[in-house]
N, C-alpha and C. Protein backbone atom coordinates (compact mmCIF):
# COMPACT_ATOMS: atom_id res chain seq x y z
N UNK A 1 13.92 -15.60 -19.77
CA UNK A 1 14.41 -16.39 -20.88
C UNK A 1 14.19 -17.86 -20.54
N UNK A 2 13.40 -18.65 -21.08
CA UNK A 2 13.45 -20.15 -21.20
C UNK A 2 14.62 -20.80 -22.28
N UNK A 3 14.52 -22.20 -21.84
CA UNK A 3 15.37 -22.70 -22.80
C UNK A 3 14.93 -22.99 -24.05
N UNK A 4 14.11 -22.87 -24.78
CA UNK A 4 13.68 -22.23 -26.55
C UNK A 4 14.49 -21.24 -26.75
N UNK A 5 14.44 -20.11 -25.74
CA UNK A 5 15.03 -18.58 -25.97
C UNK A 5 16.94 -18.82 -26.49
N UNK A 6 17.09 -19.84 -25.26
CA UNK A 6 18.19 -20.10 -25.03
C UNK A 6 19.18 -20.89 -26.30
N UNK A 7 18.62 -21.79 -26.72
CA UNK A 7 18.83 -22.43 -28.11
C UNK A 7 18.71 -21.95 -28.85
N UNK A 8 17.67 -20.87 -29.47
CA UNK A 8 17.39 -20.06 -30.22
C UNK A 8 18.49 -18.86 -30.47
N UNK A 9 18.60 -18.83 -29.39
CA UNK A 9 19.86 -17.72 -29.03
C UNK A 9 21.05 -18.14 -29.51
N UNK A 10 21.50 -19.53 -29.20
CA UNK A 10 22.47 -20.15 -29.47
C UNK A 10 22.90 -20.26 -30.77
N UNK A 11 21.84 -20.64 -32.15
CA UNK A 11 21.74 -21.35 -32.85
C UNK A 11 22.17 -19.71 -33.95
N UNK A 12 21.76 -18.86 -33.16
CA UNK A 12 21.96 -17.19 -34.28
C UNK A 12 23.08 -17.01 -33.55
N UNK A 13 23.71 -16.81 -32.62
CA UNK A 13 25.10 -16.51 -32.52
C UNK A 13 26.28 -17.39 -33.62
N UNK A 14 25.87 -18.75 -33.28
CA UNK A 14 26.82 -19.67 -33.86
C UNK A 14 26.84 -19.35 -35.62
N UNK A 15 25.50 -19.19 -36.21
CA UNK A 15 25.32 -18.57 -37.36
C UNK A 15 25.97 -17.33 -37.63
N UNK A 16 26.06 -16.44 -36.83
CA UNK A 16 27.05 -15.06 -37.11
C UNK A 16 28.39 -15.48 -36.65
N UNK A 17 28.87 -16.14 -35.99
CA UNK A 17 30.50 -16.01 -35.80
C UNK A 17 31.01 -17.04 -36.58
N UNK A 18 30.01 -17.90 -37.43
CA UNK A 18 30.64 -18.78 -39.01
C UNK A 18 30.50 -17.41 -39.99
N UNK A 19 29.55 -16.44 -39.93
CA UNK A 19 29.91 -15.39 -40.72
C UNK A 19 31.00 -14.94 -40.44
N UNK A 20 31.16 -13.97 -39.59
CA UNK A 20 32.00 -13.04 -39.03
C UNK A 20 33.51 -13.70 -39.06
N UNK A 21 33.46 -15.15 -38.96
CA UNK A 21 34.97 -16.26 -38.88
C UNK A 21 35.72 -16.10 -40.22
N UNK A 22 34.65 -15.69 -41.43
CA UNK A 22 34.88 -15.43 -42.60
C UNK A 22 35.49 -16.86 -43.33
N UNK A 23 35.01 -18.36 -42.49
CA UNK A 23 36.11 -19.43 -42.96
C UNK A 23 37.45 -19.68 -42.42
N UNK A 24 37.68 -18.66 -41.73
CA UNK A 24 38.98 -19.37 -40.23
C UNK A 24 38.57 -20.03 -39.68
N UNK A 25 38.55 -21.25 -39.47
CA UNK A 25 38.42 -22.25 -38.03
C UNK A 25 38.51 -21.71 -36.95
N UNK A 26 40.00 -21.25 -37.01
CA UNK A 26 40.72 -20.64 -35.69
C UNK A 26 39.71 -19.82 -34.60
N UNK A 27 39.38 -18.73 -35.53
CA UNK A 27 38.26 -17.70 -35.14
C UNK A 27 36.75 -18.54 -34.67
N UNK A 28 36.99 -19.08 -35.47
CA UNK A 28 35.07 -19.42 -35.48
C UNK A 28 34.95 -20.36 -34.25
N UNK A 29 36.00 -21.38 -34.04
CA UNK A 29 36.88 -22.19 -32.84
C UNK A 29 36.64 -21.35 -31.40
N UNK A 30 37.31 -20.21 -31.84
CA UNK A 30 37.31 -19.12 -30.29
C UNK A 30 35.75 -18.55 -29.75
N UNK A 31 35.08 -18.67 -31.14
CA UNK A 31 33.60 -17.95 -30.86
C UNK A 31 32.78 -18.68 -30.29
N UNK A 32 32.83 -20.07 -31.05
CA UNK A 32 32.24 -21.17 -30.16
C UNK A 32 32.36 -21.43 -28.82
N UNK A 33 33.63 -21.74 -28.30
CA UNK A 33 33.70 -21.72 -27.29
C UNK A 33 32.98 -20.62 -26.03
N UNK A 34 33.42 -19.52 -26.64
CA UNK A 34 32.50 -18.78 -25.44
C UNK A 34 31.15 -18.62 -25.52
N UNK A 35 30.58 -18.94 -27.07
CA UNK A 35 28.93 -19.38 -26.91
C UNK A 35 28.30 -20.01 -26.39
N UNK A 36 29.38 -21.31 -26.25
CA UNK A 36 28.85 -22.39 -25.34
C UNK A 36 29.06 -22.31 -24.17
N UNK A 37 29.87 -21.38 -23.46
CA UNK A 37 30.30 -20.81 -21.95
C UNK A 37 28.93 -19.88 -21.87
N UNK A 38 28.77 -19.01 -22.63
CA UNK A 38 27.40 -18.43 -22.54
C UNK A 38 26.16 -19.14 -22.41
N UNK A 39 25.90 -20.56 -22.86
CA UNK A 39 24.65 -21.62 -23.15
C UNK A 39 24.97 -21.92 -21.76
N UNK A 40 26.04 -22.35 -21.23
CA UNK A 40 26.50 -22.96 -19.90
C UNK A 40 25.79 -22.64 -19.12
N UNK A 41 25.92 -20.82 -18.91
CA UNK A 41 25.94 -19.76 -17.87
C UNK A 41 24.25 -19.34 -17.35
N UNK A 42 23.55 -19.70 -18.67
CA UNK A 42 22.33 -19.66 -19.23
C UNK A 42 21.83 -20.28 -18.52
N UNK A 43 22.15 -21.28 -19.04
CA UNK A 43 21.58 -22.71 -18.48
C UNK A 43 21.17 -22.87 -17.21
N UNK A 44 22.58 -22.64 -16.62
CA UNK A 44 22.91 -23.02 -14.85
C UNK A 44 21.89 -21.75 -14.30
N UNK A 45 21.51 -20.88 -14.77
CA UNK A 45 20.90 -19.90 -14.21
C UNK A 45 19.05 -19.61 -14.31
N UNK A 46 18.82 -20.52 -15.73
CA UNK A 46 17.65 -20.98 -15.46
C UNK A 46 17.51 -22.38 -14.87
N UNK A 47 18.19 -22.89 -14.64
CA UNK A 47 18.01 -24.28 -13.20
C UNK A 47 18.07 -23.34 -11.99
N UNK A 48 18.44 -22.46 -11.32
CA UNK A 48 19.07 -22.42 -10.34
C UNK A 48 17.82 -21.88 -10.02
N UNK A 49 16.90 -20.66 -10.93
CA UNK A 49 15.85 -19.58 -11.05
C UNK A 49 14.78 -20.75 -10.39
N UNK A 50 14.85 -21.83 -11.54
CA UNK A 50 13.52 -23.12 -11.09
C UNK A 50 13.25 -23.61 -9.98
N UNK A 51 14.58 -23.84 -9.54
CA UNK A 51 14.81 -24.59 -8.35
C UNK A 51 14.66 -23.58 -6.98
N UNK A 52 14.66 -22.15 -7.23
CA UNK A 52 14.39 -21.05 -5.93
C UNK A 52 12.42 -21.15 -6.12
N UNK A 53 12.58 -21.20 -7.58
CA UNK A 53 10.83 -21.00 -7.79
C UNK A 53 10.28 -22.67 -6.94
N UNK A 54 10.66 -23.40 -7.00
CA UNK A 54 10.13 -24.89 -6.68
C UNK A 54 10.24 -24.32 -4.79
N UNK A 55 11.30 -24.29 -4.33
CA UNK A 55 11.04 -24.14 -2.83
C UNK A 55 10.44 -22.77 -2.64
N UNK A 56 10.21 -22.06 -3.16
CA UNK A 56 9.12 -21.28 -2.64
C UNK A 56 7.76 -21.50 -2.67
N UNK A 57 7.21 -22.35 -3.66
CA UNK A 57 6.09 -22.82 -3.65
C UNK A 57 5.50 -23.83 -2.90
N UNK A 58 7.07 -24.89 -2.55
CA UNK A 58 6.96 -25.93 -1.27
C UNK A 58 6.52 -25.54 0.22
């Protein structure tokens, strides 16, 4: 997964849990949050992938 995948990913979750929120904040509030704990998790894990790929090639 690159980060296109990753945003991409992001951008259809956040689109279904404004569905699924049905117009609660509250809900849609809680979904976000762990999407963006998920983008976080993502994230930190394609840096971490790069950075094993960079010293192995060093």
């Amino acid at each position: 997964m690159n980060i296109h995948d990753i945003i991409t990913s992001q951008q259809e979750m956040v689109d279904q849990a404004w569905e699924l929120a049905n117009g609660d904040l509250e809900v849609y509030n809680c979904m976000a949050v762990a999407i963006n704990e998920w983008v976080d998790l993502m994230l930190r894990s394609l840096c971490e992938t790069q950075e094993e790929s960079v010293h192995v090639h060093a």
